[in-house]
PDB file of N, CA and C in Angstrom:
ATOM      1  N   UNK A   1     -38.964  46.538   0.646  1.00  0.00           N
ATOM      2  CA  UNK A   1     -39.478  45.743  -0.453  1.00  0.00           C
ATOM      3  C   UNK A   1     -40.182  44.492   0.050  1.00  0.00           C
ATOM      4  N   UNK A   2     -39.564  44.009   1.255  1.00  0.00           N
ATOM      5  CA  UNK A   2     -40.151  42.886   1.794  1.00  0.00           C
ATOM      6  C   UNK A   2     -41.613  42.875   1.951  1.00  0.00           C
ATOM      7  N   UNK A   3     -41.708  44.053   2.424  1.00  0.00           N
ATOM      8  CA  UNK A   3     -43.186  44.270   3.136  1.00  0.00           C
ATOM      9  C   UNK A   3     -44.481  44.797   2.134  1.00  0.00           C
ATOM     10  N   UNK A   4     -43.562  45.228   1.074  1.00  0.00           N
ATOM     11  CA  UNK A   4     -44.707  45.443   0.051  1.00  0.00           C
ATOM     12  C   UNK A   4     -45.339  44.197  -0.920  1.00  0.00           C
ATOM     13  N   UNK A   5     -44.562  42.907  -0.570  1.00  0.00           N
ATOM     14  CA  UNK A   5     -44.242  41.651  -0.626  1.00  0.00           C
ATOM     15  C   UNK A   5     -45.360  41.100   0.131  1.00  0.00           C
ATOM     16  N   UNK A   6     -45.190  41.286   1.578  1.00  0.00           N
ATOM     17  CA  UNK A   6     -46.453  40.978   2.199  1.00  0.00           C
ATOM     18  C   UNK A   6     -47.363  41.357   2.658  1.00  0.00           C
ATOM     19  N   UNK A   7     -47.945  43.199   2.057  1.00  0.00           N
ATOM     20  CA  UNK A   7     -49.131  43.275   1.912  1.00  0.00           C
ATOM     21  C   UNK A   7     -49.667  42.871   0.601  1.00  0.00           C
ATOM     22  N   UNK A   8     -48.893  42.595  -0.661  1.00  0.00           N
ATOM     23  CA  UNK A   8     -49.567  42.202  -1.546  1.00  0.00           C
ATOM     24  C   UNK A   8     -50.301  40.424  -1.637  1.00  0.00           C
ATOM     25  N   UNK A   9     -49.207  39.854  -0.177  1.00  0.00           N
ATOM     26  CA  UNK A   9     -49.282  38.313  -0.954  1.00  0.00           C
ATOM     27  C   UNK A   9     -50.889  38.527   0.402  1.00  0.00           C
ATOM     28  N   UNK A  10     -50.706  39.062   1.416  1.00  0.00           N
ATOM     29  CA  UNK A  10     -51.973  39.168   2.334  1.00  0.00           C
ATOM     30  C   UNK A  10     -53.507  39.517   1.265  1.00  0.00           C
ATOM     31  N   UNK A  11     -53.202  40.249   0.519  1.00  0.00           N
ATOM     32  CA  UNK A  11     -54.080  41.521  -0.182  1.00  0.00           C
ATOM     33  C   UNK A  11     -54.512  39.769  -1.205  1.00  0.00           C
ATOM     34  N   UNK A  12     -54.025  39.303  -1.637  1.00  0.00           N
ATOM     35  CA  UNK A  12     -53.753  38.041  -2.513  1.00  0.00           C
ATOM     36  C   UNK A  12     -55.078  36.895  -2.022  1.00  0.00           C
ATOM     37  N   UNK A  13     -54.262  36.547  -0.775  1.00  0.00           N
ATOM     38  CA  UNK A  13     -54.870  35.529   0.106  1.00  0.00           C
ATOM     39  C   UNK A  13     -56.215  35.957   0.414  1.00  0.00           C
ATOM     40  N   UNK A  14     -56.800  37.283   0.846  1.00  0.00           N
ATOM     41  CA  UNK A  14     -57.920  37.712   1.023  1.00  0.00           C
ATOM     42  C   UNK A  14     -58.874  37.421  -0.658  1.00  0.00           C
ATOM     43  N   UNK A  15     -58.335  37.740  -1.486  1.00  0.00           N
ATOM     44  CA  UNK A  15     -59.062  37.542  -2.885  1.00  0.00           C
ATOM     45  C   UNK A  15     -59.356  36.287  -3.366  1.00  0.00           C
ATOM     46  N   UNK A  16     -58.266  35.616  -2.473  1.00  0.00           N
ATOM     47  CA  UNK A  16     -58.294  33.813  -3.248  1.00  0.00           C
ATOM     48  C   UNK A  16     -59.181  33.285  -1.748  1.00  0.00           C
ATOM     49  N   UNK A  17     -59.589  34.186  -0.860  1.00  0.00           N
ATOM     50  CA  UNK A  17     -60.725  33.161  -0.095  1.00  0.00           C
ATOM     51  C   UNK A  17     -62.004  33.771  -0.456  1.00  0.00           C
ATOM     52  N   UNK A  18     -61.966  35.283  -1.327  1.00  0.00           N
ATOM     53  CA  UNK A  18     -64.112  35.677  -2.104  1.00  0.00           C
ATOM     54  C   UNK A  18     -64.134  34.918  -3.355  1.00  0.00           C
ATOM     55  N   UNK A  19     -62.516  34.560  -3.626  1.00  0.00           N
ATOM     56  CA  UNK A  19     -63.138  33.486  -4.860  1.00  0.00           C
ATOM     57  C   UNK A  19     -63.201  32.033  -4.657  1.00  0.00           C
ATOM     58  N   UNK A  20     -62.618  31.713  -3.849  1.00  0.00           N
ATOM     59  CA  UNK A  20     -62.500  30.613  -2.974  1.00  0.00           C
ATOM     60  C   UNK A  20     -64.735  30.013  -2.967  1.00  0.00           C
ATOM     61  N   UNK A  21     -64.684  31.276  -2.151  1.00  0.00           N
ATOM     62  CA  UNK A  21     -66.157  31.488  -2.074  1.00  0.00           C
ATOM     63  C   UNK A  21     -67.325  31.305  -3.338  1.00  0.00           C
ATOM     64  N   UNK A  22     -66.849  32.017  -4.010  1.00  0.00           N
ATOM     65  CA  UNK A  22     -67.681  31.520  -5.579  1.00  0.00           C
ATOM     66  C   UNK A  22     -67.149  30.373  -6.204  1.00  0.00           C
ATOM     67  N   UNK A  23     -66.068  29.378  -6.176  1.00  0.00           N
ATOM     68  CA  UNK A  23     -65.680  28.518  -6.447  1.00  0.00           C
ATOM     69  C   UNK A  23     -66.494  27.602  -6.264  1.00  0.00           C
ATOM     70  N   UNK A  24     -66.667  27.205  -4.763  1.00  0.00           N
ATOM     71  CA  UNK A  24     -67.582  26.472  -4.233  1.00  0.00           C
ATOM     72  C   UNK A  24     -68.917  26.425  -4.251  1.00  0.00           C
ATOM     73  N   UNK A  25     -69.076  27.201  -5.169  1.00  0.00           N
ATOM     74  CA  UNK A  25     -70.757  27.800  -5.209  1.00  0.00           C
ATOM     75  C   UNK A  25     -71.593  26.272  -4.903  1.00  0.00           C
ATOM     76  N   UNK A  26     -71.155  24.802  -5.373  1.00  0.00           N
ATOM     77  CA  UNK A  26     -71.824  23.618  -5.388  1.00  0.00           C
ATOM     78  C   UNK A  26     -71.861  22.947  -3.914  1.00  0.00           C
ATOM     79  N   UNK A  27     -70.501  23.543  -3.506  1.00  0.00           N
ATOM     80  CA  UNK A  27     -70.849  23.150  -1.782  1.00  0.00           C
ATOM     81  C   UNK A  27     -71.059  23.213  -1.082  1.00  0.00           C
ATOM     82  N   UNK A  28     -71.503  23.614   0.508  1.00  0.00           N
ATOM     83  CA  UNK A  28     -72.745  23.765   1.405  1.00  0.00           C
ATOM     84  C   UNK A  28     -71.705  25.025   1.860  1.00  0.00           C
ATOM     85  N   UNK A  29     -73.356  25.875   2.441  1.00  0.00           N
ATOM     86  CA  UNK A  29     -72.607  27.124   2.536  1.00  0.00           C
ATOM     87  C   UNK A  29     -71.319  27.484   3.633  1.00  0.00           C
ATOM     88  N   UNK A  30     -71.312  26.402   4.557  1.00  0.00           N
ATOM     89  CA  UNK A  30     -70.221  26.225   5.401  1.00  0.00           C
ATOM     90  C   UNK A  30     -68.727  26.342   4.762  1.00  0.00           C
ATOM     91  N   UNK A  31     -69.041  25.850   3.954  1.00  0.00           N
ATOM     92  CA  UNK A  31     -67.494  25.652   3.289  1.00  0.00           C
ATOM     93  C   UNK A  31     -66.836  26.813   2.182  1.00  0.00           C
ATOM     94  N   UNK A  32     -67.741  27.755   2.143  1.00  0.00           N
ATOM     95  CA  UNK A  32     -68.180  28.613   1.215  1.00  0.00           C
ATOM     96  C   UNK A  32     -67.492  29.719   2.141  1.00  0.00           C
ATOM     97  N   UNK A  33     -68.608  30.059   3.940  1.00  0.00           N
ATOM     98  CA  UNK A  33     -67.655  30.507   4.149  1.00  0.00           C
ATOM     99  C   UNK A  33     -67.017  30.451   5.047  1.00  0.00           C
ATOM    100  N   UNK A  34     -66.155  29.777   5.326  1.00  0.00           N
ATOM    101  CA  UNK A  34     -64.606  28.986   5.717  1.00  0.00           C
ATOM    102  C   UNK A  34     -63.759  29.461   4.840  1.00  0.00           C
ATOM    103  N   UNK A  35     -64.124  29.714   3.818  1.00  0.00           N
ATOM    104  CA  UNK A  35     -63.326  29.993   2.412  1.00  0.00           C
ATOM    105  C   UNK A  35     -62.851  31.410   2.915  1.00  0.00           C
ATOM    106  N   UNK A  36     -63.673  32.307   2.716  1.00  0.00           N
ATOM    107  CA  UNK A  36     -63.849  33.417   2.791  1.00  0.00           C
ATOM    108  C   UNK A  36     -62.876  33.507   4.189  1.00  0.00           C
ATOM    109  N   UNK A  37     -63.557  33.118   5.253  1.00  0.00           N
ATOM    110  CA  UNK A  37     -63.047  33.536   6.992  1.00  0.00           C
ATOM    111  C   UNK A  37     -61.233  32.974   6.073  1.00  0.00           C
ATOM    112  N   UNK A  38     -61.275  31.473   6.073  1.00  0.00           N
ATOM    113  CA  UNK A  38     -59.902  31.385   6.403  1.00  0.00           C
ATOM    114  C   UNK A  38     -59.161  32.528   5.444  1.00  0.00           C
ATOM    115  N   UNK A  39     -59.389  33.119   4.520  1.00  0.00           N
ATOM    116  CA  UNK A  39     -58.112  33.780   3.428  1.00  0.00           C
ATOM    117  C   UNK A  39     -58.298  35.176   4.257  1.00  0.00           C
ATOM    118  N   UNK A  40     -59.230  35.646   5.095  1.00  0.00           N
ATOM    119  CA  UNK A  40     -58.773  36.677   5.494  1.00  0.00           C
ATOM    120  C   UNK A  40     -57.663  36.028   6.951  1.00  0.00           C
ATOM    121  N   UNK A  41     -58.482  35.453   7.108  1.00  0.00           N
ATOM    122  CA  UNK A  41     -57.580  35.073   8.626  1.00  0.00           C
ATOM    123  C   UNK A  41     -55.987  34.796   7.858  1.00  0.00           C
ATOM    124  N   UNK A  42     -56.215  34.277   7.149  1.00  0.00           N
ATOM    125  CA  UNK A  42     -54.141  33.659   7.049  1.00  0.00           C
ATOM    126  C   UNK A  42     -53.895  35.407   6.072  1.00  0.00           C
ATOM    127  N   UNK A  43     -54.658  36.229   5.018  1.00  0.00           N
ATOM    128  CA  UNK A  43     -54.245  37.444   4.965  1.00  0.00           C
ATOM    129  C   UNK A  43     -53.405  38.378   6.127  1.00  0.00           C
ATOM    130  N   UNK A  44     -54.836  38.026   6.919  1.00  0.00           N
ATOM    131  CA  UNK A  44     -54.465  39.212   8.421  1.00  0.00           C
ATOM    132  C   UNK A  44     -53.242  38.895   9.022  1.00  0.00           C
ATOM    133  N   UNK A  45     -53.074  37.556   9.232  1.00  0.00           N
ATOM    134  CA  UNK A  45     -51.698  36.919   9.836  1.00  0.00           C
ATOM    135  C   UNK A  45     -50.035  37.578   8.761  1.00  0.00           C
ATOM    136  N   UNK A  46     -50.342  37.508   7.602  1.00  0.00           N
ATOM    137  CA  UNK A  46     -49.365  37.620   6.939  1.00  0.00           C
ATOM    138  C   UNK A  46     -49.173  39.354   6.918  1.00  0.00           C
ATOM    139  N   UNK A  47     -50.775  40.090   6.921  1.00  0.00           N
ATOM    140  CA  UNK A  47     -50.233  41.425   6.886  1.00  0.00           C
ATOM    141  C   UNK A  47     -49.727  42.115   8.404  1.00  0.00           C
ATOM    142  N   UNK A  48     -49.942  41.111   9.602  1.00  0.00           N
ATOM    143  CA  UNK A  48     -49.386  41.211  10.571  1.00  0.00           C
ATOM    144  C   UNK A  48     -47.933  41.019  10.963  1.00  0.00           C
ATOM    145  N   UNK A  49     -47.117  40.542  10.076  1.00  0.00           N
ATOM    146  CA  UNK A  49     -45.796  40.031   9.729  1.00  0.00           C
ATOM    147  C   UNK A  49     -45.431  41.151   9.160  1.00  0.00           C
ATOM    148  N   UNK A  50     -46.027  42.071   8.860  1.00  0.00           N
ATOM    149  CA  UNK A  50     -45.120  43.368   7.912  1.00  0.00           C
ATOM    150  C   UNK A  50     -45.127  44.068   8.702  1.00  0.00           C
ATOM    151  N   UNK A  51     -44.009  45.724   8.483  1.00  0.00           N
ATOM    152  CA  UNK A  51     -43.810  46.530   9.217  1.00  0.00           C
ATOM    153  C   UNK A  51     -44.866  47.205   9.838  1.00  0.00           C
ATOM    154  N   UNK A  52     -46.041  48.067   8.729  1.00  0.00           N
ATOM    155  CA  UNK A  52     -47.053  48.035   8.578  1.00  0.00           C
ATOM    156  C   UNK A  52     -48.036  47.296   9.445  1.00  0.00           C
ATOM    157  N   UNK A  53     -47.824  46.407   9.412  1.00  0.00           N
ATOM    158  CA  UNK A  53     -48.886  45.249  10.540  1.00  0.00           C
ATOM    159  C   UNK A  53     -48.337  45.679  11.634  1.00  0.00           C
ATOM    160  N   UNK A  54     -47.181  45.556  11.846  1.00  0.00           N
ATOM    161  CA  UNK A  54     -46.658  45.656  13.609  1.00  0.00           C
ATOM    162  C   UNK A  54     -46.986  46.840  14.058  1.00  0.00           C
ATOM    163  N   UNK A  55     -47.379  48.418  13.232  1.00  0.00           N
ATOM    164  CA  UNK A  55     -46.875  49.470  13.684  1.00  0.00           C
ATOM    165  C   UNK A  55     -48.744  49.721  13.684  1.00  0.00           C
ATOM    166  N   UNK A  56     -49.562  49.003  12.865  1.00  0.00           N
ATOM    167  CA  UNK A  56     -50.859  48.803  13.471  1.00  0.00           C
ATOM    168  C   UNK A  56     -51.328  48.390  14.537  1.00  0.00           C
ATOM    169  N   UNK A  57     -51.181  47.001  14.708  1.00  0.00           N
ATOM    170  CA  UNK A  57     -50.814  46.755  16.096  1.00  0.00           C
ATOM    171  C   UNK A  57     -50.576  47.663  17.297  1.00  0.00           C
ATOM    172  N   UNK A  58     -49.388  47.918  16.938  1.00  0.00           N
ATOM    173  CA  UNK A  58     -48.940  48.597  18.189  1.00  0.00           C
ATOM    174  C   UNK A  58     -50.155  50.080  18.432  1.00  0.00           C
ATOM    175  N   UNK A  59     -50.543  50.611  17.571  1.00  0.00           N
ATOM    176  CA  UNK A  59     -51.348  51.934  17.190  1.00  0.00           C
ATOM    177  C   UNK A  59     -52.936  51.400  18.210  1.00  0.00           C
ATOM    178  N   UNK A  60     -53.063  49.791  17.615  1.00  0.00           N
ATOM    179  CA  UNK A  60     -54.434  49.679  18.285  1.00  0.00           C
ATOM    180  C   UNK A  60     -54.247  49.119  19.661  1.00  0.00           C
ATOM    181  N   UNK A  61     -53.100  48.661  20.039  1.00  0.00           N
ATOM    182  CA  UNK A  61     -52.765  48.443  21.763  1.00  0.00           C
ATOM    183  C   UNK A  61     -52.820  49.629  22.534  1.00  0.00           C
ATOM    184  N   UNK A  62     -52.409  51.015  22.249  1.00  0.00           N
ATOM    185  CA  UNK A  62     -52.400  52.206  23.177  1.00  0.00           C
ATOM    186  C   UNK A  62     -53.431  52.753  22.609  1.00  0.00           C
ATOM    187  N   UNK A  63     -54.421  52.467  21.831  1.00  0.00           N
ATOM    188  CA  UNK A  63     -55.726  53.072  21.435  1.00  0.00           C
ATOM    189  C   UNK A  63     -56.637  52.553  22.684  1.00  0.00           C
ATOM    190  N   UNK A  64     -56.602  51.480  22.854  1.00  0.00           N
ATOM    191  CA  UNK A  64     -56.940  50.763  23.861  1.00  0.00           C
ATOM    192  C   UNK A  64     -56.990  50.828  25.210  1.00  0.00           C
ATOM    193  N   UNK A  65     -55.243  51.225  25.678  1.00  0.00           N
ATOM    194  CA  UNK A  65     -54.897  51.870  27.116  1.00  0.00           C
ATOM    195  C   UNK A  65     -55.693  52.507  26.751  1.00  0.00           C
ATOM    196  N   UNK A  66     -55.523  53.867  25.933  1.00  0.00           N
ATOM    197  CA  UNK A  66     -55.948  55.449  26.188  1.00  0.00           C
ATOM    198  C   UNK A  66     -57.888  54.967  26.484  1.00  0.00           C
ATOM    199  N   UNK A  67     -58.004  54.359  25.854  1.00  0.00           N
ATOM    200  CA  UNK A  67     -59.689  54.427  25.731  1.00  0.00           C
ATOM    201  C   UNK A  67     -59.786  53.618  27.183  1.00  0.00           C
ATOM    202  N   UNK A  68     -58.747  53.134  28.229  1.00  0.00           N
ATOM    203  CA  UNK A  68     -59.276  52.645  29.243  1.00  0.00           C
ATOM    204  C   UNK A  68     -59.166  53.949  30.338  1.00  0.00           C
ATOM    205  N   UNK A  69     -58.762  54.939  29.850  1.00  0.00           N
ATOM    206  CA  UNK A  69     -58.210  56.356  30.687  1.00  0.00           C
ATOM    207  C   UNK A  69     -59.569  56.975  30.316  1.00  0.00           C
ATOM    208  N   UNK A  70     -60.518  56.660  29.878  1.00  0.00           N
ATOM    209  CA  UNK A  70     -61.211  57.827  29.525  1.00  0.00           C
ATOM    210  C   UNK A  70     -62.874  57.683  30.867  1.00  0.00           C
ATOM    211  N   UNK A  71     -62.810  58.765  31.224  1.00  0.00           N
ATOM    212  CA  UNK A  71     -63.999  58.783  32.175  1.00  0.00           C
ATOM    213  C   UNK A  71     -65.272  59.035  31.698  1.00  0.00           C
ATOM    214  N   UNK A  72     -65.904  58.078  31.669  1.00  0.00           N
ATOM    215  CA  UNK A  72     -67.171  57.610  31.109  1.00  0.00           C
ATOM    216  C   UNK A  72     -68.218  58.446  31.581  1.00  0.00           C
ATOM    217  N   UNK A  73     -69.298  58.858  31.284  1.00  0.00           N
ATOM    218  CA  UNK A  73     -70.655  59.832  32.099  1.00  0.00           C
ATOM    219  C   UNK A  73     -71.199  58.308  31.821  1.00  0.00           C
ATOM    220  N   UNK A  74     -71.740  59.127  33.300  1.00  0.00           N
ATOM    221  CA  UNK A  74     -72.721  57.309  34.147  1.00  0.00           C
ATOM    222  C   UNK A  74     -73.749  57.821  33.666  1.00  0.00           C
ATOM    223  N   UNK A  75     -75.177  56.833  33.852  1.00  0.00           N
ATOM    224  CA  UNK A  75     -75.971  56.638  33.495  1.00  0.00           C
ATOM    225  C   UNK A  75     -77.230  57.499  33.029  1.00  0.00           C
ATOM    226  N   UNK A  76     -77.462  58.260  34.782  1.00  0.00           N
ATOM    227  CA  UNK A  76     -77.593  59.504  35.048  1.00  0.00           C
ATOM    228  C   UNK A  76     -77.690  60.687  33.508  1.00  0.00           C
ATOM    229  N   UNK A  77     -76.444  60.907  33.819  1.00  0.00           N
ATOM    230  CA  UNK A  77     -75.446  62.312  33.012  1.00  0.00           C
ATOM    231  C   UNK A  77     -76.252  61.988  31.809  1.00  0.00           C
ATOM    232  N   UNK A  78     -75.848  60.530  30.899  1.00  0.00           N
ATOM    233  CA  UNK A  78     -76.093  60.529  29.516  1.00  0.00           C
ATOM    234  C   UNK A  78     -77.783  60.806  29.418  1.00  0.00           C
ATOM    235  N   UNK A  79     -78.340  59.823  30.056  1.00  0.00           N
ATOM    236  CA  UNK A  79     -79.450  60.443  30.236  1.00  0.00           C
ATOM    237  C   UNK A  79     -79.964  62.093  30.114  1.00  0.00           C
ATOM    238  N   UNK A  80     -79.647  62.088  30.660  1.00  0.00           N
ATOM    239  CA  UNK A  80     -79.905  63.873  30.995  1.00  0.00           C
ATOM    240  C   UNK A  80     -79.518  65.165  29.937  1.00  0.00           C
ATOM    241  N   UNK A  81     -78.435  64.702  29.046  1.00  0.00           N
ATOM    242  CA  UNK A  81     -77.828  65.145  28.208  1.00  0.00           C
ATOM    243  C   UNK A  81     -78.359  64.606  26.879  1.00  0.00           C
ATOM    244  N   UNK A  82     -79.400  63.657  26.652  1.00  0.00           N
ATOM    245  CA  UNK A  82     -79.381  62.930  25.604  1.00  0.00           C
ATOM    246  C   UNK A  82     -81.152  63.332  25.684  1.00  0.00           C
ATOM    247  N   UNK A  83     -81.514  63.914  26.841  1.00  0.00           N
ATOM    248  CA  UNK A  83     -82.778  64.443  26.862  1.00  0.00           C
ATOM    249  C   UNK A  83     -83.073  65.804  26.693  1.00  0.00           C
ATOM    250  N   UNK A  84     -81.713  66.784  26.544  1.00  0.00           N
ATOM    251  CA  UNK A  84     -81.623  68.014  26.177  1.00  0.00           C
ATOM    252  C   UNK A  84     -81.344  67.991  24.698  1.00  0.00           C
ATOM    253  N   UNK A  85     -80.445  67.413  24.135  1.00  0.00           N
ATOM    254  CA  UNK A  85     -80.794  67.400  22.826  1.00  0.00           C
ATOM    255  C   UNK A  85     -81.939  67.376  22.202  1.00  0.00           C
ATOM    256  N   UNK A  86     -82.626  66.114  22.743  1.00  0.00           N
ATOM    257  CA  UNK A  86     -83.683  65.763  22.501  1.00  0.00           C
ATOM    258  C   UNK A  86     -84.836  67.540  22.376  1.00  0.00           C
ATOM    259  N   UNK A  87     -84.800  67.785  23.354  1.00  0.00           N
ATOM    260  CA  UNK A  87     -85.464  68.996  23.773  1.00  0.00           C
ATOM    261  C   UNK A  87     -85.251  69.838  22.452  1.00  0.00           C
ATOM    262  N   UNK A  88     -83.872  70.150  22.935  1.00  0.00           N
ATOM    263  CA  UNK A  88     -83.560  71.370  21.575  1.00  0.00           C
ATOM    264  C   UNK A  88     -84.009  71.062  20.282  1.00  0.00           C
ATOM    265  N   UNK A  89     -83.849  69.931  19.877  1.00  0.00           N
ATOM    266  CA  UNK A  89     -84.343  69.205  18.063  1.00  0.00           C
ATOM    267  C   UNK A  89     -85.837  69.594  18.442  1.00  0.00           C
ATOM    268  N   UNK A  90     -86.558  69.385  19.196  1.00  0.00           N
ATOM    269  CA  UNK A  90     -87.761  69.703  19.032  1.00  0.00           C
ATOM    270  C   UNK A  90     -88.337  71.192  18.862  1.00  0.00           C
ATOM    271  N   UNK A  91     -87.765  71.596  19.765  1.00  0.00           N
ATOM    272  CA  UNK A  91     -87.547  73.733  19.731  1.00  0.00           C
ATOM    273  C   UNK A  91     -87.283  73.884  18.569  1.00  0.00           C
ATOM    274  N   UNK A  92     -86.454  73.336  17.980  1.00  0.00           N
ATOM    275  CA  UNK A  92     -85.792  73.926  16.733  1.00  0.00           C
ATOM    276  C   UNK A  92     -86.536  73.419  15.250  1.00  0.00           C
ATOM    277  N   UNK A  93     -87.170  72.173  15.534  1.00  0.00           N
ATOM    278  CA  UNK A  93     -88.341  72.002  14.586  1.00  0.00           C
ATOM    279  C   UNK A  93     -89.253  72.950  14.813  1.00  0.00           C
ATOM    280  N   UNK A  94     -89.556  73.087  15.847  1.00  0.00           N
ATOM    281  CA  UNK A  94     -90.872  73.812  15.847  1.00  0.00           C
ATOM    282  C   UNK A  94     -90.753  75.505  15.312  1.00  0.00           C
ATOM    283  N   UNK A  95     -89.475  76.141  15.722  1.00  0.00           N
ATOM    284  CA  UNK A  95     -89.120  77.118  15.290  1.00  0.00           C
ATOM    285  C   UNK A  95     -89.019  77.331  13.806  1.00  0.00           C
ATOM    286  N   UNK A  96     -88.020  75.984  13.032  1.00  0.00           N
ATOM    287  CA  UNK A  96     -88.502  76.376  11.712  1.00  0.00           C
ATOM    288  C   UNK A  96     -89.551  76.239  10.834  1.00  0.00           C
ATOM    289  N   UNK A  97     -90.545  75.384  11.733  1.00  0.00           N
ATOM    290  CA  UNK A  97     -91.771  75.192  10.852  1.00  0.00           C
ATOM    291  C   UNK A  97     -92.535  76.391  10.876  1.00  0.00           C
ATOM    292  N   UNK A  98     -92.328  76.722  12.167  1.00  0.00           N
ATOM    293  CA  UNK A  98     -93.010  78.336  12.237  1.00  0.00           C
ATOM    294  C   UNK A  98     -92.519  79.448  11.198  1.00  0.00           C
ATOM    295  N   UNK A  99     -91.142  79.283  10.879  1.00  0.00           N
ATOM    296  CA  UNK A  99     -90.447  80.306  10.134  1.00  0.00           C
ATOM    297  C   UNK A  99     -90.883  79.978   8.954  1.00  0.00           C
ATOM    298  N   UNK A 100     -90.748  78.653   8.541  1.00  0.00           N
ATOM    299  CA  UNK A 100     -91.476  78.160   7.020  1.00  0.00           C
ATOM    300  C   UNK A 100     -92.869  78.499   6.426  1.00  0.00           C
ATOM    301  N   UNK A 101     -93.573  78.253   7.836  1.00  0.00           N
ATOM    302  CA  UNK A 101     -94.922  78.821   7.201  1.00  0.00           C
ATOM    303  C   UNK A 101     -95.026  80.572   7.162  1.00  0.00           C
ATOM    304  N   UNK A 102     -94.340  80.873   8.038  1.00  0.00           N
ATOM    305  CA  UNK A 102     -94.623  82.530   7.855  1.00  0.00           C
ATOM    306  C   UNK A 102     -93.921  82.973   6.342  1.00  0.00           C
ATOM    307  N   UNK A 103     -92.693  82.295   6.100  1.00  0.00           N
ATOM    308  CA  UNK A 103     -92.324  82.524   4.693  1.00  0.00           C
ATOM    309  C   UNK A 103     -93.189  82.292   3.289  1.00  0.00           C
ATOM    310  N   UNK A 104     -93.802  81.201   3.952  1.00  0.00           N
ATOM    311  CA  UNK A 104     -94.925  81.080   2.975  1.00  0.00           C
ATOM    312  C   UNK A 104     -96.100  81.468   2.591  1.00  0.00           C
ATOM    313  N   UNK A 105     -96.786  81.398   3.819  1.00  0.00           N
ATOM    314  CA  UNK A 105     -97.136  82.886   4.321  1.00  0.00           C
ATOM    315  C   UNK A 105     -97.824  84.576   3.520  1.00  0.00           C
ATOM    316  N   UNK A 106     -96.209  84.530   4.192  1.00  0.00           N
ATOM    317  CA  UNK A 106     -95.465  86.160   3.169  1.00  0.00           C
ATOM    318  C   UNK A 106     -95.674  86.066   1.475  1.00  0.00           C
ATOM    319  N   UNK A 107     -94.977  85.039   1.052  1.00  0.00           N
ATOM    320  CA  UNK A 107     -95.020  84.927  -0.558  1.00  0.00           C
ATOM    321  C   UNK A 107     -96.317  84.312  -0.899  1.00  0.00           C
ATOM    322  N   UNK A 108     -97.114  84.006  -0.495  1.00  0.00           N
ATOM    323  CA  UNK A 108     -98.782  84.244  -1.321  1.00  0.00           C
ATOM    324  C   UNK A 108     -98.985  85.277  -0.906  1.00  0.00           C
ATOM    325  N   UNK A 109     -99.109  85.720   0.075  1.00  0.00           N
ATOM    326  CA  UNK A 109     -99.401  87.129   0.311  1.00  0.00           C
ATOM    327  C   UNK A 109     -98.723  87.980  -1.106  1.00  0.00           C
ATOM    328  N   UNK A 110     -97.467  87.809  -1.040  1.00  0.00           N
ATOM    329  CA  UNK A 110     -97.095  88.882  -1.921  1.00  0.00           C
ATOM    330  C   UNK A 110     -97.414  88.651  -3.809  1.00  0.00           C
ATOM    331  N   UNK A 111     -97.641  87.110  -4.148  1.00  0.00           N
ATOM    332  CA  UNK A 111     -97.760  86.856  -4.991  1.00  0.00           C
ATOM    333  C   UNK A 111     -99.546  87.149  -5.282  1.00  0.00           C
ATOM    334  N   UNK A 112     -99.764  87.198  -4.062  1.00  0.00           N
ATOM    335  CA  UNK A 112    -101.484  87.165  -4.871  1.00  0.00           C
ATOM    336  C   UNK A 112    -102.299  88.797  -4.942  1.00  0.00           C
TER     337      UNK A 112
END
């Protein structure tokens, strides 16, 4: 119950800094948004205090390891791979434009 406590009062704080934001509509836009930054910032803090927050947290710390485990294609590779695509999208336009017009083609032919 606690924690549904403090995603709502987080969920809260985020709403009272976009209105925060239109509140101020008369004062310079700095403060406008400060409004905004701080209610998410003290939101985020408070939904970081819930179970929920911690078990996020923890989810985006070994998202992190894992994404430092991952072996990258150097420069090279992407290249090379990003120029075969390239290739194929073009084959494959060209193939269906060819197929399009022969379809079309065909049906005046057959219509006329």
């Amino acid at each position: 119950m606690a924690d549904k406590i403090k995603i709502f009062l987080a969920m809260a704080l985020v709403v009272a800094g976009v209105a925060g934001f239109y509140y101020l509509g008369e004062y310079a836009m700095i403060f406008r948004v400060a409004a905004v930054l701080g209610g998410l910032a003290v939101g985020a803090a408070v939904f970081w205090m819930s179970a929920p927050g911690k078990q996020f947290h923890e989810y985006a710390r070994e998202s992190v390891a894992e994404t430092k485990k991952v072996v990258w294609p150097t420069r090279k590779e992407t290249l090379q791979t990003t120029g075969i695509v390239f290739a194929f999208v073009v084959v494959m336009a060209l193939f269906l434009w060819i197929v399009d017009a022969g379809l079309l083609w065909f049906v005046q032919k057959l219509m006329s």
